[in-house]
PDB file of N, CA and C in Angstrom:
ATOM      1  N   UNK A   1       0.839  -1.168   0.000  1.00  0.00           N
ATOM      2  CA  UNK A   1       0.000   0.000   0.000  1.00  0.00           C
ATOM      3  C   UNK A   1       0.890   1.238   0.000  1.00  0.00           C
ATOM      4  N   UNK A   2       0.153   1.969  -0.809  1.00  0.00           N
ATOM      5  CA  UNK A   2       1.286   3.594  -0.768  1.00  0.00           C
ATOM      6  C   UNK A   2       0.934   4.375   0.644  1.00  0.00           C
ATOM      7  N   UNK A   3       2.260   4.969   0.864  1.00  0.00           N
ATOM      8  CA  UNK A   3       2.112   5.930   1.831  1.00  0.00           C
ATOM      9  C   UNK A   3       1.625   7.347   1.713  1.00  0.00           C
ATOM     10  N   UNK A   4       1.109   7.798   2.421  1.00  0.00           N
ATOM     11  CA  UNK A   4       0.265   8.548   1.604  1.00  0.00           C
ATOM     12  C   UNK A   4       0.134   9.641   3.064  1.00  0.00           C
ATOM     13  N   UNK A   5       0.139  11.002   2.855  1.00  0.00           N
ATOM     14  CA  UNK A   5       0.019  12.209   3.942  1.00  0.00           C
ATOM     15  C   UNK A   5      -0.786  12.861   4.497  1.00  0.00           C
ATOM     16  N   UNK A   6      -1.303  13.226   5.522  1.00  0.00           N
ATOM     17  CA  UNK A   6      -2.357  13.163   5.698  1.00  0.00           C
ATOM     18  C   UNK A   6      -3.376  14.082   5.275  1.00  0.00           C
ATOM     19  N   UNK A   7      -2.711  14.794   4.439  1.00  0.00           N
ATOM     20  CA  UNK A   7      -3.525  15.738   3.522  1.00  0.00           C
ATOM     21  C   UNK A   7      -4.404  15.048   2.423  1.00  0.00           C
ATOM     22  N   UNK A   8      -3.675  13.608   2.636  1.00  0.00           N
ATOM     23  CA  UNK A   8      -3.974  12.765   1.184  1.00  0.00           C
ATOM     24  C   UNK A   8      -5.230  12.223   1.475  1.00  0.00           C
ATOM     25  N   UNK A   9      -5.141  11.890   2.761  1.00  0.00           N
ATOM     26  CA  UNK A   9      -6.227  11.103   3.356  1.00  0.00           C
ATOM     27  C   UNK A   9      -7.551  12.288   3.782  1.00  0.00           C
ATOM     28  N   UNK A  10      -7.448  13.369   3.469  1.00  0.00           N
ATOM     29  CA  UNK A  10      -8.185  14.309   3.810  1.00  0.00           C
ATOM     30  C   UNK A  10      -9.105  14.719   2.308  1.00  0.00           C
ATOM     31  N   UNK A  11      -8.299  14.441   1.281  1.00  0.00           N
ATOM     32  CA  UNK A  11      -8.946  15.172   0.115  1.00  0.00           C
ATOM     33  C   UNK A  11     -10.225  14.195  -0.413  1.00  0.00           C
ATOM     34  N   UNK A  12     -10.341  13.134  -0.066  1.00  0.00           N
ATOM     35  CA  UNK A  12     -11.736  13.264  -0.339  1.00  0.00           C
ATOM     36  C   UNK A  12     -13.198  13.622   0.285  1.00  0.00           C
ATOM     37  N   UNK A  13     -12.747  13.846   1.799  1.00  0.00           N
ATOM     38  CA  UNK A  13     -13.653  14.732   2.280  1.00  0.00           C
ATOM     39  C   UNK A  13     -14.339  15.916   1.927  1.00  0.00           C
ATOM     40  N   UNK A  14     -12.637  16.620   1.040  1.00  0.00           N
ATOM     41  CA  UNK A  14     -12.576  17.638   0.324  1.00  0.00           C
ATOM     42  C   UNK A  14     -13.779  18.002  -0.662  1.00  0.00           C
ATOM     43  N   UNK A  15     -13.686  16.825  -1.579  1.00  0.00           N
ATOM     44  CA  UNK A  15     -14.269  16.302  -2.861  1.00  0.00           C
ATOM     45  C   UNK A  15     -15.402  16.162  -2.472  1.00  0.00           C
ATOM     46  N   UNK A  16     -15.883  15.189  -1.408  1.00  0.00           N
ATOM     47  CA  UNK A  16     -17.108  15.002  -1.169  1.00  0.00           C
ATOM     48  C   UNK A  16     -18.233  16.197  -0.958  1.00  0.00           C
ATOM     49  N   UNK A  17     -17.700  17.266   0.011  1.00  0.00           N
ATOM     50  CA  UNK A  17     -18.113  18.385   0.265  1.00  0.00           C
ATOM     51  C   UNK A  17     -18.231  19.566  -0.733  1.00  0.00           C
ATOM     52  N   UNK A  18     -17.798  19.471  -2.257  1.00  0.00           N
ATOM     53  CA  UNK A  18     -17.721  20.272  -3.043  1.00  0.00           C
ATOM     54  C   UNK A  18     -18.975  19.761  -4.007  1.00  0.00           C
ATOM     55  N   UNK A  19     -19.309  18.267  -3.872  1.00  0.00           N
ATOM     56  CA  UNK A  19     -19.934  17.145  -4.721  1.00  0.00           C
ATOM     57  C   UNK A  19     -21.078  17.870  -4.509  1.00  0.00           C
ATOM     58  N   UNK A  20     -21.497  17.780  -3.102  1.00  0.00           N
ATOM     59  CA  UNK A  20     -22.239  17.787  -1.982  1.00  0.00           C
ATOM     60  C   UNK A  20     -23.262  19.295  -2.081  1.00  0.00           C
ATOM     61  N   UNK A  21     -21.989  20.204  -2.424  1.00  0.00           N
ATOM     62  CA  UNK A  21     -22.641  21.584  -2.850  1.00  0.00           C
ATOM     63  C   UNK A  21     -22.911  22.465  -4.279  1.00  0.00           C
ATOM     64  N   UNK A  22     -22.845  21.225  -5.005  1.00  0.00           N
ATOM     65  CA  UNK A  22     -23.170  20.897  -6.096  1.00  0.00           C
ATOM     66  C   UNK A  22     -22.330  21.964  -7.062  1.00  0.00           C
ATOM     67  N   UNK A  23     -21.246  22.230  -6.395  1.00  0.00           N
ATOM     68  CA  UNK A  23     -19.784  23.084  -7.181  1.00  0.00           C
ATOM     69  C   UNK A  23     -19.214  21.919  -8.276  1.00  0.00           C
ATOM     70  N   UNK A  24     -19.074  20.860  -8.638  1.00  0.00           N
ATOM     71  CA  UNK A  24     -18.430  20.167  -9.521  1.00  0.00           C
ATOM     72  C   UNK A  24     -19.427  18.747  -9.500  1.00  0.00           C
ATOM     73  N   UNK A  25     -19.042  18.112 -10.313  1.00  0.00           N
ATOM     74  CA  UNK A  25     -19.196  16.545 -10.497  1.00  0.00           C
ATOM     75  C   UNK A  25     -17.925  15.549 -11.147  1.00  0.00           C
ATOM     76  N   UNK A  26     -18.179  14.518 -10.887  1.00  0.00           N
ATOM     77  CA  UNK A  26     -16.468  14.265 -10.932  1.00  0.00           C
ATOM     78  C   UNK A  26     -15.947  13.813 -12.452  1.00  0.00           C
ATOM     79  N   UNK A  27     -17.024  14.510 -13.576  1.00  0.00           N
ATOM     80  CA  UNK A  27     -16.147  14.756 -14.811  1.00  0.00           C
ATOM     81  C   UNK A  27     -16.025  16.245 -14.806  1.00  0.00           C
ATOM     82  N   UNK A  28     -16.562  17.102 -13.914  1.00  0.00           N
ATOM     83  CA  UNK A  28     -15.975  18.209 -14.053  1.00  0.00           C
ATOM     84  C   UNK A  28     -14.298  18.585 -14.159  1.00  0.00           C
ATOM     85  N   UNK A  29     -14.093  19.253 -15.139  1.00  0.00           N
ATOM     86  CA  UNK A  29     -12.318  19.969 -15.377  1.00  0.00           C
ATOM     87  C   UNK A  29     -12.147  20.819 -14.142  1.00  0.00           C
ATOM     88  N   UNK A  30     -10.556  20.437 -13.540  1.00  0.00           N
ATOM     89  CA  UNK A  30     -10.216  21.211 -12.691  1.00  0.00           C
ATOM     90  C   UNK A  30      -9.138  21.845 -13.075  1.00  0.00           C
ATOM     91  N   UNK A  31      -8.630  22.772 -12.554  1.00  0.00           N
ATOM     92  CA  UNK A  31      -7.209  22.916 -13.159  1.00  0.00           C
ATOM     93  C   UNK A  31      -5.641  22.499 -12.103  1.00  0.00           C
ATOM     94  N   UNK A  32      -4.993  21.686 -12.635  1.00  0.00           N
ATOM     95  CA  UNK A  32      -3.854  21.182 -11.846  1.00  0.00           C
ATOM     96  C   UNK A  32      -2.503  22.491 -12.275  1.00  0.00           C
ATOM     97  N   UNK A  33      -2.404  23.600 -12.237  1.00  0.00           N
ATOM     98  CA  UNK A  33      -1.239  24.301 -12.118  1.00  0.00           C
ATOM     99  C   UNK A  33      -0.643  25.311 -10.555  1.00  0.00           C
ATOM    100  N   UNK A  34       0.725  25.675 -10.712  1.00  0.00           N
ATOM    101  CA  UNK A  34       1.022  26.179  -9.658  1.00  0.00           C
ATOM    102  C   UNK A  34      -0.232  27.599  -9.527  1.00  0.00           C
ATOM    103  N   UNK A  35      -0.172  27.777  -8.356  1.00  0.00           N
ATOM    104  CA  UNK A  35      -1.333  29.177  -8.080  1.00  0.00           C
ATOM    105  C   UNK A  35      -0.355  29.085  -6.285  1.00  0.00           C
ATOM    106  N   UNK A  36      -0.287  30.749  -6.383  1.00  0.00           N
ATOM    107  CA  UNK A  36       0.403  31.120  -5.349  1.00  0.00           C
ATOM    108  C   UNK A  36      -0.678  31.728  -4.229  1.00  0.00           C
ATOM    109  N   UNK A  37      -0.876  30.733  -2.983  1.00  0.00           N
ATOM    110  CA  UNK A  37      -1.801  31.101  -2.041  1.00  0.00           C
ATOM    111  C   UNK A  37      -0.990  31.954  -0.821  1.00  0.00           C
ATOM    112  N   UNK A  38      -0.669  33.383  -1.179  1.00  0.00           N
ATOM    113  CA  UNK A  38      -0.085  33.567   0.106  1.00  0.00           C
ATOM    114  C   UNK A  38       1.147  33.160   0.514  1.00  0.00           C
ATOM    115  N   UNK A  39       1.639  33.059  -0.267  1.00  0.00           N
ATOM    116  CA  UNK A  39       3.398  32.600  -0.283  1.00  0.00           C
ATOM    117  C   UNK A  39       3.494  31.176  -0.569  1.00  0.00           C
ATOM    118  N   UNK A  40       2.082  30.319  -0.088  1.00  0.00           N
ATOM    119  CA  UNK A  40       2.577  28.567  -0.403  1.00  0.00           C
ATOM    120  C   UNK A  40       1.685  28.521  -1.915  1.00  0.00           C
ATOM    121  N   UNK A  41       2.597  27.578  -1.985  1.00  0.00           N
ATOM    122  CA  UNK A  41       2.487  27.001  -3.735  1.00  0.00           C
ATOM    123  C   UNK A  41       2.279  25.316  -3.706  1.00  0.00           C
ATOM    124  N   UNK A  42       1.533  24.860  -3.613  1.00  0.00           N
ATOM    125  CA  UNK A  42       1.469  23.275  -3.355  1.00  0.00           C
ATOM    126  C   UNK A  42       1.749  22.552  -4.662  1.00  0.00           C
ATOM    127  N   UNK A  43       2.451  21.183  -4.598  1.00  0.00           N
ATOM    128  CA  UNK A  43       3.085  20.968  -5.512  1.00  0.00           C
ATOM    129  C   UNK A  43       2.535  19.268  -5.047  1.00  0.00           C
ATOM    130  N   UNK A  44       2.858  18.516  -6.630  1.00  0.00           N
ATOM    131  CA  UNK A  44       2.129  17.431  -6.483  1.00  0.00           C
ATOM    132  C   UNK A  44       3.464  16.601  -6.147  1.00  0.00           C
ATOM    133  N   UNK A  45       3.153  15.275  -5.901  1.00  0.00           N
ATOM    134  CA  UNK A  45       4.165  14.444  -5.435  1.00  0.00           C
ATOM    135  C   UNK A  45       4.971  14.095  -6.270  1.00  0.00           C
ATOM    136  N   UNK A  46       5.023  14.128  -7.299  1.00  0.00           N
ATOM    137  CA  UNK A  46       6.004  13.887  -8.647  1.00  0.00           C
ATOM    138  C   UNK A  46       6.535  15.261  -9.158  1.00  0.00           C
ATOM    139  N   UNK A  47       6.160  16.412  -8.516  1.00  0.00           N
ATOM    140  CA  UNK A  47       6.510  17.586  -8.800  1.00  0.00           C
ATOM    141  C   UNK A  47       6.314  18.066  -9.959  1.00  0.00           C
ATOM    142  N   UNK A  48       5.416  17.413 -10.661  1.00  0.00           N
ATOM    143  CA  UNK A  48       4.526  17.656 -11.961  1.00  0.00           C
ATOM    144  C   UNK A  48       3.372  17.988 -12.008  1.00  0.00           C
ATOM    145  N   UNK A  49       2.690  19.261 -13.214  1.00  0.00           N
ATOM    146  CA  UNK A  49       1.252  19.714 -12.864  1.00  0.00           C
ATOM    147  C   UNK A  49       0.810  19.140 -14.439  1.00  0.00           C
ATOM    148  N   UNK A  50      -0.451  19.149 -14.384  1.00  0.00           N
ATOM    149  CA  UNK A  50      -0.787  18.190 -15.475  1.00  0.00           C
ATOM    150  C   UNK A  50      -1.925  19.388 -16.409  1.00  0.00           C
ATOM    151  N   UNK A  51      -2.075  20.694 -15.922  1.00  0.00           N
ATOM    152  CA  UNK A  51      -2.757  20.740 -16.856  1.00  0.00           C
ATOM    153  C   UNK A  51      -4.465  21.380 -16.234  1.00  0.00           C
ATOM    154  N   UNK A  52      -5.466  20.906 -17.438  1.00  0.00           N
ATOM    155  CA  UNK A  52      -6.910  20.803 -16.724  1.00  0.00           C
ATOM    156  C   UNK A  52      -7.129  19.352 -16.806  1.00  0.00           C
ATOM    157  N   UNK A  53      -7.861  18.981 -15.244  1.00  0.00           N
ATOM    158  CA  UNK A  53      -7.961  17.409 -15.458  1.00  0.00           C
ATOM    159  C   UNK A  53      -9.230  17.095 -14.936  1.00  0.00           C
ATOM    160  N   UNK A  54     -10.036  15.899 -14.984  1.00  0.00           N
ATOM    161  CA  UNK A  54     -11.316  16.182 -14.588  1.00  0.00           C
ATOM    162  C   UNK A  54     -10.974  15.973 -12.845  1.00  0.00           C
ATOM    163  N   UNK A  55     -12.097  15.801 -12.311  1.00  0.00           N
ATOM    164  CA  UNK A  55     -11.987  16.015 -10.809  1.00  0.00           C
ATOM    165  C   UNK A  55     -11.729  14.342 -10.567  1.00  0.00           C
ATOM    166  N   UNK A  56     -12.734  13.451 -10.953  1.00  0.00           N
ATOM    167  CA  UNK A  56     -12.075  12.053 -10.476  1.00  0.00           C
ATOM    168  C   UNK A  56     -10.605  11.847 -10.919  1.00  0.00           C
ATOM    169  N   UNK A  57      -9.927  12.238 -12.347  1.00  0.00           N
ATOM    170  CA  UNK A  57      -8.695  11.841 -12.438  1.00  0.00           C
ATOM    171  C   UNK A  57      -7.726  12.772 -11.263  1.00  0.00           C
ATOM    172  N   UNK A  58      -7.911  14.048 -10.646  1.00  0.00           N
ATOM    173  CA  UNK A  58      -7.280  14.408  -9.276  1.00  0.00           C
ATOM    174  C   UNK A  58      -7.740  14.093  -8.123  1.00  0.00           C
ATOM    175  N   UNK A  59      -8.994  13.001  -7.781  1.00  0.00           N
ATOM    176  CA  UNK A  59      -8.984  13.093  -7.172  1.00  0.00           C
ATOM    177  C   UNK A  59      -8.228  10.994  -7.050  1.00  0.00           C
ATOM    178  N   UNK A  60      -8.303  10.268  -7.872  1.00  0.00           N
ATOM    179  CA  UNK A  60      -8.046   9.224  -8.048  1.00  0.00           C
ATOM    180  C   UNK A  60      -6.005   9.203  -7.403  1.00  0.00           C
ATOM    181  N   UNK A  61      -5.417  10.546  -8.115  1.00  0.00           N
ATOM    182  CA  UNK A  61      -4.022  10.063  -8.370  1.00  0.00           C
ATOM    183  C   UNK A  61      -3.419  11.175  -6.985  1.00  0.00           C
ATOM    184  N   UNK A  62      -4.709  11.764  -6.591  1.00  0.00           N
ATOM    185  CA  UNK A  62      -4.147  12.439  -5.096  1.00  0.00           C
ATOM    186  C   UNK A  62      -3.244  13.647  -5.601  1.00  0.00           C
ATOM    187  N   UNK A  63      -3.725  14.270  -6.685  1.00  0.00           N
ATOM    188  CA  UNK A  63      -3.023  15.684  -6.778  1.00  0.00           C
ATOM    189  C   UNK A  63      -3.022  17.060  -5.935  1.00  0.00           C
ATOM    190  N   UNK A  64      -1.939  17.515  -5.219  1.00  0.00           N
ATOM    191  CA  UNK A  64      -2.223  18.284  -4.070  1.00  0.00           C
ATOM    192  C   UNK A  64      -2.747  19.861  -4.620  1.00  0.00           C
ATOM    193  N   UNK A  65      -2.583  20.490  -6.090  1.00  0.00           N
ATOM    194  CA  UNK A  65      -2.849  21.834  -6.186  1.00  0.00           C
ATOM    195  C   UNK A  65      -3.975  21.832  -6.784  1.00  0.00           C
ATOM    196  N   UNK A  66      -4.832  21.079  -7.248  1.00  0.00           N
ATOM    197  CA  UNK A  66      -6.181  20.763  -7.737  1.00  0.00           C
ATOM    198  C   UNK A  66      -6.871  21.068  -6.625  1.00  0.00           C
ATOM    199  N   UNK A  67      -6.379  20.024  -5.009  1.00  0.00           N
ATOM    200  CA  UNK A  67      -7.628  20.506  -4.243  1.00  0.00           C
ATOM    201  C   UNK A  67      -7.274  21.654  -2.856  1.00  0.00           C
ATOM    202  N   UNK A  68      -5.578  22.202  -3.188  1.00  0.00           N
ATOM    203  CA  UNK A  68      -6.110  23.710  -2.187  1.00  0.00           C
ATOM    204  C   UNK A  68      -6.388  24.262  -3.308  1.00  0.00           C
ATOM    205  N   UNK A  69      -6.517  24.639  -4.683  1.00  0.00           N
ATOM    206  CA  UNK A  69      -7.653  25.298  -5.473  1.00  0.00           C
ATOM    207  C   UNK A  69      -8.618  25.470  -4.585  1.00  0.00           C
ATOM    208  N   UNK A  70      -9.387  23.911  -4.725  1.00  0.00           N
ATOM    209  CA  UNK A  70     -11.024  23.886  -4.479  1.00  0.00           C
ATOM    210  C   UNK A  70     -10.787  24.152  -3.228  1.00  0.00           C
ATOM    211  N   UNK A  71     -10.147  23.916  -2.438  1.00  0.00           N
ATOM    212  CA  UNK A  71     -10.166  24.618  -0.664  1.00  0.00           C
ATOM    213  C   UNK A  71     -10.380  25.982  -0.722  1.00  0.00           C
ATOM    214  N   UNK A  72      -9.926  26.607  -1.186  1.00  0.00           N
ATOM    215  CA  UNK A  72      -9.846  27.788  -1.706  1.00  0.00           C
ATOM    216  C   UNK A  72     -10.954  28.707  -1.798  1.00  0.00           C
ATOM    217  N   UNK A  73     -11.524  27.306  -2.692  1.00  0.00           N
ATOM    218  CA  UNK A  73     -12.981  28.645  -3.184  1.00  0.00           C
ATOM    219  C   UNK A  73     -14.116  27.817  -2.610  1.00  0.00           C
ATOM    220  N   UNK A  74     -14.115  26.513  -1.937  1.00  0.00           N
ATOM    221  CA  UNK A  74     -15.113  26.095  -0.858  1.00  0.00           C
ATOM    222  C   UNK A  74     -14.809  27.131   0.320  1.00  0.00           C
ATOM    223  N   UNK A  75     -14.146  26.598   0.975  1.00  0.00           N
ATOM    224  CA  UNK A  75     -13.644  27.856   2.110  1.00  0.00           C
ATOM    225  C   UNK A  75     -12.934  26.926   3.233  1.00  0.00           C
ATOM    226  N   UNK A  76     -11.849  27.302   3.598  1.00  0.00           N
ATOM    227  CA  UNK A  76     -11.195  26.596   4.770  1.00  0.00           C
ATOM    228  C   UNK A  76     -12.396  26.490   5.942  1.00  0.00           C
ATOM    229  N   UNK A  77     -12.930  27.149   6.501  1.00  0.00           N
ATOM    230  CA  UNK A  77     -14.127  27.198   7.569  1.00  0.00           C
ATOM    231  C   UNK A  77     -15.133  26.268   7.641  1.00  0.00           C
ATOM    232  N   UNK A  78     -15.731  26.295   6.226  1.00  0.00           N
ATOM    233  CA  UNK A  78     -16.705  25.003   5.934  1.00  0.00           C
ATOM    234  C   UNK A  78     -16.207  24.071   6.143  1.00  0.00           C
ATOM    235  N   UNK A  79     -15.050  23.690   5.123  1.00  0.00           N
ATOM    236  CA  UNK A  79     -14.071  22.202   5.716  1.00  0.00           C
ATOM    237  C   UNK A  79     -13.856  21.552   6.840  1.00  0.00           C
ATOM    238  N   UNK A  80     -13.302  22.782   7.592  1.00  0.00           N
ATOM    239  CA  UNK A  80     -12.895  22.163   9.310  1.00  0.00           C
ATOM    240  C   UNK A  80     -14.094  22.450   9.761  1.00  0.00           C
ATOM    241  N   UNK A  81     -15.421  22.609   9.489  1.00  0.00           N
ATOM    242  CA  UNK A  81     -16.009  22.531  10.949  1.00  0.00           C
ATOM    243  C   UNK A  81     -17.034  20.596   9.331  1.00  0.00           C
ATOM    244  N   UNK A  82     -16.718  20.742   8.773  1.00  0.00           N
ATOM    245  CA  UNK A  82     -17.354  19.121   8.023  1.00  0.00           C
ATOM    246  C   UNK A  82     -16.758  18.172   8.538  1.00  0.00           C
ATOM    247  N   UNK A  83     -15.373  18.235   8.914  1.00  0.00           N
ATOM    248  CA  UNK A  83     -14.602  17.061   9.592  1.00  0.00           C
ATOM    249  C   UNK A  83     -14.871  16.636  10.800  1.00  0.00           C
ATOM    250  N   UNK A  84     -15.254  16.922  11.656  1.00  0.00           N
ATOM    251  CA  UNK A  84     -16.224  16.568  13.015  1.00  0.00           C
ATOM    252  C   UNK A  84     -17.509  15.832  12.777  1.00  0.00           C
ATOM    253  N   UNK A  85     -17.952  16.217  11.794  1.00  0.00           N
ATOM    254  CA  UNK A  85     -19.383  15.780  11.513  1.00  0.00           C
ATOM    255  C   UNK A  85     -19.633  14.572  10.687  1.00  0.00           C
ATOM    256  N   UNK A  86     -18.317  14.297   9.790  1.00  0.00           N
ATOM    257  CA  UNK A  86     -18.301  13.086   9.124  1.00  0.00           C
ATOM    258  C   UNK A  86     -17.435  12.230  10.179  1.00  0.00           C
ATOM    259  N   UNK A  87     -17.311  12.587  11.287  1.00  0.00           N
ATOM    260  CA  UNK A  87     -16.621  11.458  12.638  1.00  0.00           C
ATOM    261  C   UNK A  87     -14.654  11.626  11.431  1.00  0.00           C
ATOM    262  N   UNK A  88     -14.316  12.347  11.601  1.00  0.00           N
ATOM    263  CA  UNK A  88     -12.696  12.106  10.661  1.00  0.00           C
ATOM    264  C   UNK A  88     -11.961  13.033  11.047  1.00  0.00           C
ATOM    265  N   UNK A  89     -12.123  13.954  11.644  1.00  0.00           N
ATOM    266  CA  UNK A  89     -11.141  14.383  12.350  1.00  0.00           C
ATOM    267  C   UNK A  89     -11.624  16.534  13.125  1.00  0.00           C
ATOM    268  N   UNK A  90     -11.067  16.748  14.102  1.00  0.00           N
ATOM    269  CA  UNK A  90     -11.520  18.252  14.654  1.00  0.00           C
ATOM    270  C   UNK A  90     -10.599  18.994  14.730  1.00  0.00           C
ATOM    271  N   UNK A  91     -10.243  19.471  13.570  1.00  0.00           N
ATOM    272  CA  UNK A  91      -9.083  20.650  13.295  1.00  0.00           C
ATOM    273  C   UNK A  91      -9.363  22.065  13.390  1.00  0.00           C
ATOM    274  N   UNK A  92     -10.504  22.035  13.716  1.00  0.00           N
ATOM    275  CA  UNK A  92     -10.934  23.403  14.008  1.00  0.00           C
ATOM    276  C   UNK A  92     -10.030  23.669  15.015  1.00  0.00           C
ATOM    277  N   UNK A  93      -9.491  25.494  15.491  1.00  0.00           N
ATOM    278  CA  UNK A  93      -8.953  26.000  16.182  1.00  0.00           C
ATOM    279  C   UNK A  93      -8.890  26.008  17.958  1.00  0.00           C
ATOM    280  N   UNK A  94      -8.264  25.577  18.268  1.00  0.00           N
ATOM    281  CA  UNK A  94      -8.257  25.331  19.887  1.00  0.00           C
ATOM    282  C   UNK A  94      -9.378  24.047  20.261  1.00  0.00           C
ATOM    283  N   UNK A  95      -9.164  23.087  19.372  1.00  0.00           N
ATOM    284  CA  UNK A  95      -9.752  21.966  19.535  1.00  0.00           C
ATOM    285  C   UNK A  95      -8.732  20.981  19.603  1.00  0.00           C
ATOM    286  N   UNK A  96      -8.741  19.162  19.961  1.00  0.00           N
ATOM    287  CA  UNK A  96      -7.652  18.496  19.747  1.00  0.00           C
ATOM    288  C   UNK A  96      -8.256  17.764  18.832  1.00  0.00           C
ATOM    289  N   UNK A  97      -6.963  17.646  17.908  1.00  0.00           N
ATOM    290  CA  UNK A  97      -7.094  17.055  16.603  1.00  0.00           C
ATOM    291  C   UNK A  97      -6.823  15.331  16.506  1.00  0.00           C
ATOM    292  N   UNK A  98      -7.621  14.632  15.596  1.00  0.00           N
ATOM    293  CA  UNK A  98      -6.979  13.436  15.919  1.00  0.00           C
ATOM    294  C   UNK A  98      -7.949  12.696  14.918  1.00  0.00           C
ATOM    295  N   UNK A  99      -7.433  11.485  14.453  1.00  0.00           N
ATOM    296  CA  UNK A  99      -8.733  10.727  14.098  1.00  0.00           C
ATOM    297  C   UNK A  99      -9.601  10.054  14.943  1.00  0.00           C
ATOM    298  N   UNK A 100     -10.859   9.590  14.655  1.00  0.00           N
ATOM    299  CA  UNK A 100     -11.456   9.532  15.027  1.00  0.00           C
ATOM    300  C   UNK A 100     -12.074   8.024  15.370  1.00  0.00           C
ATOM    301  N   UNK A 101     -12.164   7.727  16.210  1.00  0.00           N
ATOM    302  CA  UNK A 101     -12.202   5.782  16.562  1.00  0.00           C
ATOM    303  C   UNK A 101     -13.887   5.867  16.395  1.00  0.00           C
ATOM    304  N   UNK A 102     -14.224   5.183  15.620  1.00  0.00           N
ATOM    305  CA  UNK A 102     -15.890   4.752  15.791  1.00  0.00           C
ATOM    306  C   UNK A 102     -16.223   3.292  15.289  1.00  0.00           C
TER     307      UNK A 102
END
């Protein structure tokens, strides 16, 4: 099994929640290039950007600048307070973070 970060293990929550608000469907085109958020630039694990790709092919091969894009324009806020609620983790601020045993 690949090892994988825990950002990795986070993005389809990501996905789900964008599905969810009916912002994409997963042949929707995303775009996989560098975009500068504030000084960070997220970069994929092969250090290659591919382009526009649909959303299942980033979300299948775990591309990291496809989904702080969509973090982006879902909203960090929505995200962390969805992760409590799908039992996966409470990253909200002055909370303890962790996964979640159920």
């Amino acid at each position: 099994m690949a090892r994988r970060s825990p950002g990795s293990t986070l993005k389809p929550f990501l996905y789900a929640m964008a599905l969810d608000q009916g912002r994409l469907v997963p042949d929707s085109y995303i775009l996989d290039v560098p975009t500068d958020f504030a000084g960070y630039v997220a970069e994929n694990y092969d250090e290659r950007y591919r382009g526009r790709v649909t959303v299942r092919e980033a979300l299948i091969t775990s591309l990291n600048a496809p989904a702080v894009r969509l973090l982006a324009e879902t909203g960090l806020s929505d995200f962390l307070h969805l992760l409590p609620a799908r039992g996966a983790l409470d990253a909200r601020p002055g909370r303890r973070g962790g996964m979640a045993c159920r």
